[in-house]
N, C-alpha and C. Protein backbone atom coordinates (compact mmCIF):
# COMPACT_ATOMS: atom_id res chain seq x y z
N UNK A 1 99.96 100.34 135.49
CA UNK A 1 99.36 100.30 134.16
C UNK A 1 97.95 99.74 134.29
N UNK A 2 96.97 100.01 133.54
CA UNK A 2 95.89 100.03 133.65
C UNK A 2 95.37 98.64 132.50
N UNK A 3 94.71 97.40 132.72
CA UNK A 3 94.28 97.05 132.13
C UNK A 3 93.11 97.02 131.38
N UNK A 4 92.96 96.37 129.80
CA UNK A 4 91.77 96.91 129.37
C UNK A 4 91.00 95.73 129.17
N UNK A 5 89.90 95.49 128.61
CA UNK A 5 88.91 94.71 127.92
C UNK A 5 88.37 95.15 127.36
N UNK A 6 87.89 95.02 126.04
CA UNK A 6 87.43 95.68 125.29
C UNK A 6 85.81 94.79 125.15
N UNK A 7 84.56 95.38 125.30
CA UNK A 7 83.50 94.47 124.97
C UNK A 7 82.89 95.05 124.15
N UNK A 8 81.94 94.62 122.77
CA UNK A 8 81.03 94.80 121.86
C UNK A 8 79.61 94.64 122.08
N UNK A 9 78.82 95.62 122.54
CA UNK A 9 77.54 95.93 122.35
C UNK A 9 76.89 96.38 121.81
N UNK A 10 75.33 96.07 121.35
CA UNK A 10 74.76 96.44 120.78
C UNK A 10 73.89 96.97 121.21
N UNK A 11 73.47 98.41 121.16
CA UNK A 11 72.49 99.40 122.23
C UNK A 11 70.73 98.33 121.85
N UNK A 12 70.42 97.87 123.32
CA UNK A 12 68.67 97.67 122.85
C UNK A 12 67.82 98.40 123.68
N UNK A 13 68.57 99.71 124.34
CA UNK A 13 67.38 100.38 124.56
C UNK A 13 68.33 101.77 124.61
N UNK A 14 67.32 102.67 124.39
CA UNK A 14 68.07 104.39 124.35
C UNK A 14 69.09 104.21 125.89
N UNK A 15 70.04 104.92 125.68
CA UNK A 15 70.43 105.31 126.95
C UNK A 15 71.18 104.26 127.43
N UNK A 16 71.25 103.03 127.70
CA UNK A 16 71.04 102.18 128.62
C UNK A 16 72.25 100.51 128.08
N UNK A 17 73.29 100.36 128.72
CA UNK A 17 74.23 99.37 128.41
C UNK A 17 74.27 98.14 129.59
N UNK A 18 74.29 97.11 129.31
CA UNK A 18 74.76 96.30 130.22
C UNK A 18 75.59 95.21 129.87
N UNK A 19 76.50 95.31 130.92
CA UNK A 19 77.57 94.20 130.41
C UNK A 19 78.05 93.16 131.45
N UNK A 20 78.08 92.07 130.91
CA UNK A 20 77.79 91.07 131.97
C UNK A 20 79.18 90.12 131.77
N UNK A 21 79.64 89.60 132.69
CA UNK A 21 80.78 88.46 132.09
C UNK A 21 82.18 88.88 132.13
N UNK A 22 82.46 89.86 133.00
CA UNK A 22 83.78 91.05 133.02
C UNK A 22 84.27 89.93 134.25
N UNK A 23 85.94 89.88 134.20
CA UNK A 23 86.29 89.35 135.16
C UNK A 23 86.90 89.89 136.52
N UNK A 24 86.02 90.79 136.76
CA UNK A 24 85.90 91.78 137.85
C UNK A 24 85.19 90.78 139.18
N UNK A 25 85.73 91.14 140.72
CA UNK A 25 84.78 90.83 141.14
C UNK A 25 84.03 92.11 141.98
N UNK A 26 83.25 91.99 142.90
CA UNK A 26 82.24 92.52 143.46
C UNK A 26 83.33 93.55 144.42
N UNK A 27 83.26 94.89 144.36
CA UNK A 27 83.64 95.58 145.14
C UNK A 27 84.77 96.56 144.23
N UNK A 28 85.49 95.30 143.31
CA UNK A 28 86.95 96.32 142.20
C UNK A 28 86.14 97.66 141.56
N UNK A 29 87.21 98.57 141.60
CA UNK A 29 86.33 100.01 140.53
C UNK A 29 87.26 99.89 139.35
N UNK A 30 86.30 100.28 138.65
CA UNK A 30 86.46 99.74 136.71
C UNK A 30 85.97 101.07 136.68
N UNK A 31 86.53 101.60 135.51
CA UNK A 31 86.34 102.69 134.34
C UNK A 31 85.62 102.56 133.13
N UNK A 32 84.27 102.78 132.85
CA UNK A 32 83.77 102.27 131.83
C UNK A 32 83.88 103.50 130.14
N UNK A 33 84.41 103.23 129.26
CA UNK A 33 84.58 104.29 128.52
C UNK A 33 83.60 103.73 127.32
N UNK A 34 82.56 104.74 127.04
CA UNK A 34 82.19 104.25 125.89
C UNK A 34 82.45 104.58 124.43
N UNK A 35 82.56 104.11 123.30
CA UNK A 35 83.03 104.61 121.98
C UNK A 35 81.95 104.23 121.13
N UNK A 36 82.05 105.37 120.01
CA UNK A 36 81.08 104.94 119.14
C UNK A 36 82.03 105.03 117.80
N UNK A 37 81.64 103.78 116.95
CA UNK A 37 82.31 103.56 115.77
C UNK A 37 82.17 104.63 114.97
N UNK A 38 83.81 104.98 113.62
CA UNK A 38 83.50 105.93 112.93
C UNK A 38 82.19 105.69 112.04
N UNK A 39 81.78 106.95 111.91
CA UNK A 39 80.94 106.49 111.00
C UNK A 39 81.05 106.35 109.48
N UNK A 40 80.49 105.42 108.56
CA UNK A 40 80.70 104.61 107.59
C UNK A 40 79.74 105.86 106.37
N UNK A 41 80.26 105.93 105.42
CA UNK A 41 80.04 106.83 104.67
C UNK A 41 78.44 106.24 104.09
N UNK A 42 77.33 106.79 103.80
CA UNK A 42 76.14 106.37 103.15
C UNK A 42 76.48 105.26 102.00
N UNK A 43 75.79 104.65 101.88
CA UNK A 43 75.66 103.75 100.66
C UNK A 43 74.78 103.70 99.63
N UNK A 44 75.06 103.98 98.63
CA UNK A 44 74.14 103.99 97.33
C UNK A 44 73.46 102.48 96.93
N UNK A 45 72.00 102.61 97.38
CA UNK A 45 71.44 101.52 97.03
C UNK A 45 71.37 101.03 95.43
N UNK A 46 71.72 99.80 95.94
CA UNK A 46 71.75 99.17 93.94
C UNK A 46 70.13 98.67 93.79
N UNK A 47 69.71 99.42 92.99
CA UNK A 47 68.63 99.20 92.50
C UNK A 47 68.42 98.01 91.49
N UNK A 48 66.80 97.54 91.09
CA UNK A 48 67.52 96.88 89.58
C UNK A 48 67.28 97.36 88.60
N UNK A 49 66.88 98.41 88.35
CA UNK A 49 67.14 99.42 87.06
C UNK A 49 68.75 99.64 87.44
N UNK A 50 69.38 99.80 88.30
CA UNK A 50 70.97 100.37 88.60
C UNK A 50 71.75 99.08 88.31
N UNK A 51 70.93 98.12 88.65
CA UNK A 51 72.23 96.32 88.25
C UNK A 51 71.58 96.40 86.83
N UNK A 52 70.58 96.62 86.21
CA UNK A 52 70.62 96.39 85.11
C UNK A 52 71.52 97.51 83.96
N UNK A 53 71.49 98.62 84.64
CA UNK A 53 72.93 99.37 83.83
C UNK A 53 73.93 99.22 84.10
N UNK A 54 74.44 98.27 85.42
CA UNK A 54 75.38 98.74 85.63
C UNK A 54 76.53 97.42 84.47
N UNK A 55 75.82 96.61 83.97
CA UNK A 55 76.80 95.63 83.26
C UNK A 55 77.49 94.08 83.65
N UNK A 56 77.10 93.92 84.90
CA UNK A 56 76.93 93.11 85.75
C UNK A 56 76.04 91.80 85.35
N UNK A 57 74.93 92.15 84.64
CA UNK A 57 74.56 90.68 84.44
C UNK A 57 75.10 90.43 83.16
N UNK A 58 75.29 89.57 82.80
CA UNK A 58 75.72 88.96 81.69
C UNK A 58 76.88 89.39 81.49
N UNK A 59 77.47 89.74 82.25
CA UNK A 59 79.15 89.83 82.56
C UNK A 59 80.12 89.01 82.06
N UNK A 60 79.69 87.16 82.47
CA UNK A 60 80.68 86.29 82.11
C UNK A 60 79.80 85.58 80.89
N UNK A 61 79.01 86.30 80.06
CA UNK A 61 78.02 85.26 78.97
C UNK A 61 79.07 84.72 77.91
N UNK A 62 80.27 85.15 77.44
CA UNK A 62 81.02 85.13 76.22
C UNK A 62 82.32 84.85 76.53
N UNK A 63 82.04 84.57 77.78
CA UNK A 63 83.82 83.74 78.46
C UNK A 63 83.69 82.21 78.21
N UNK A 64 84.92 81.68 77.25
CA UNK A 64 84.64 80.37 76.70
C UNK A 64 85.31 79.40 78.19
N UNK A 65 86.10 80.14 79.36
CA UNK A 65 86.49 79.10 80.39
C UNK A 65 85.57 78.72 81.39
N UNK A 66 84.28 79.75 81.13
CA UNK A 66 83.04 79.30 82.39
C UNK A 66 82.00 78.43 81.50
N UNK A 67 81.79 77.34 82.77
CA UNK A 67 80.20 76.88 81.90
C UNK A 67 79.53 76.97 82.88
N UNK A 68 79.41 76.64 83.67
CA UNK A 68 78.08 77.19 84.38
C UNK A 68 78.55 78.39 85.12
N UNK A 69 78.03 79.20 85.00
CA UNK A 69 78.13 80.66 85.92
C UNK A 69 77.08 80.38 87.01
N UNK A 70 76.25 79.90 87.38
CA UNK A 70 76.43 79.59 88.97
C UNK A 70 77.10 78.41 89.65
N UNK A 71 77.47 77.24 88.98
CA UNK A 71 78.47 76.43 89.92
C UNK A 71 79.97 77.19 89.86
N UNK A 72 80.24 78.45 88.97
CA UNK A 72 81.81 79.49 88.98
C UNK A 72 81.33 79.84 90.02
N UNK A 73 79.95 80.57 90.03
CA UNK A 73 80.16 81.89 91.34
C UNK A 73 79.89 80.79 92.47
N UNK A 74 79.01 79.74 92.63
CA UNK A 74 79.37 79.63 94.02
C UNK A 74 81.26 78.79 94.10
N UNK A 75 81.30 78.32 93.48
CA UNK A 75 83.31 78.63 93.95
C UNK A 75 84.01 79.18 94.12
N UNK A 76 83.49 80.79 93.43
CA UNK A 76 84.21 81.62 94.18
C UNK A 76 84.10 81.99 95.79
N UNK A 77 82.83 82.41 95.39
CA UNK A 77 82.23 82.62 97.47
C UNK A 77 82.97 81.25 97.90
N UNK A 78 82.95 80.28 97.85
CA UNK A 78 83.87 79.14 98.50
C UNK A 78 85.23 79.13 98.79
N UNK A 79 85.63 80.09 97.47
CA UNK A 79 87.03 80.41 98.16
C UNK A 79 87.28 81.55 98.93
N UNK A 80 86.67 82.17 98.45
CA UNK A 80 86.66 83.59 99.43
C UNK A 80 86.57 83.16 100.75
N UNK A 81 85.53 82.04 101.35
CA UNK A 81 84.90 81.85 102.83
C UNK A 81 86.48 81.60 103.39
N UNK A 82 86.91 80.13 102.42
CA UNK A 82 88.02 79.42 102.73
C UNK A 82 89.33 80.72 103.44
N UNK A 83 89.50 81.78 102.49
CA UNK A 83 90.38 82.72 102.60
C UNK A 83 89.79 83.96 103.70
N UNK A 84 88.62 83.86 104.42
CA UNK A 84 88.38 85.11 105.09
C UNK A 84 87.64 86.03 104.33
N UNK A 85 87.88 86.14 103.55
CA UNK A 85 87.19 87.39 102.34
C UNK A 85 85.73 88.00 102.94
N UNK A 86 85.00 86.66 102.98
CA UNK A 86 83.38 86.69 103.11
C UNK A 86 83.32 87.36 104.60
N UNK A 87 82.14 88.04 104.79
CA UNK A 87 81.88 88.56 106.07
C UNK A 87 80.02 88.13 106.18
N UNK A 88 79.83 87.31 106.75
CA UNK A 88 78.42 87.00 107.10
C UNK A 88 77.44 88.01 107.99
C-alpha cells in the first residue's frame, strides 16, 4: 500500500512547485501528483449601491432586544470564532 501526504501550495511562479519538509530521505522515489481545486463558482460583487438595496443596513433599527448593534455584531463574530464558523 502506498502512502500519502498530502501538501498545500501556493504556485509563486508559472510552472514551477517546490516542496520542502517531506519525510523522505535522499535516494526514496516518491510520486508527485498534482491537483487543482474545483473551481468555485464567480462571485457577485456587493457593491454599495447593491448593500444599499439590498436591506441590510438598518436591518436590526426596530428590534427592541438590541441596543447597540455594534457591541451585538461584534458578539456574534465572537461566537462564531468561538464555534469555528469564522474563516480568516
Amino acid at each position: 500500500m502506498m502512502e500519502a501526504v498530502q501538501v498545500h501550495q501556493v504556485m509563486t511562479k508559472d510552472g514551477e512547485i517546490r516542496i520542502t519538509g517531506l519525510p523522505y530521505k535522499k535516494g526514496q522515489t516518491v510520486e508527485v501528483i498534482v491537483l487543482l481545486p474545483p473551481a468555485s463558482p464567480p462571485r457577485a460583487r456587493l457593491t454599495v449601491g447593491r448593500l444599499r438595496k439590498s436591506g441590510l443596513i438598518g436591518l436590526w433599527q426596530d428590534r427592541d432586544d438590541i441596543g447597540d448593534s455594534s457591541v451585538y455584531a461584534r458578539q456574534l463574530r465572537e461566537e462564531a470564532q468561538e464555534r469555528g464558523d469564522v474563516r480568516l
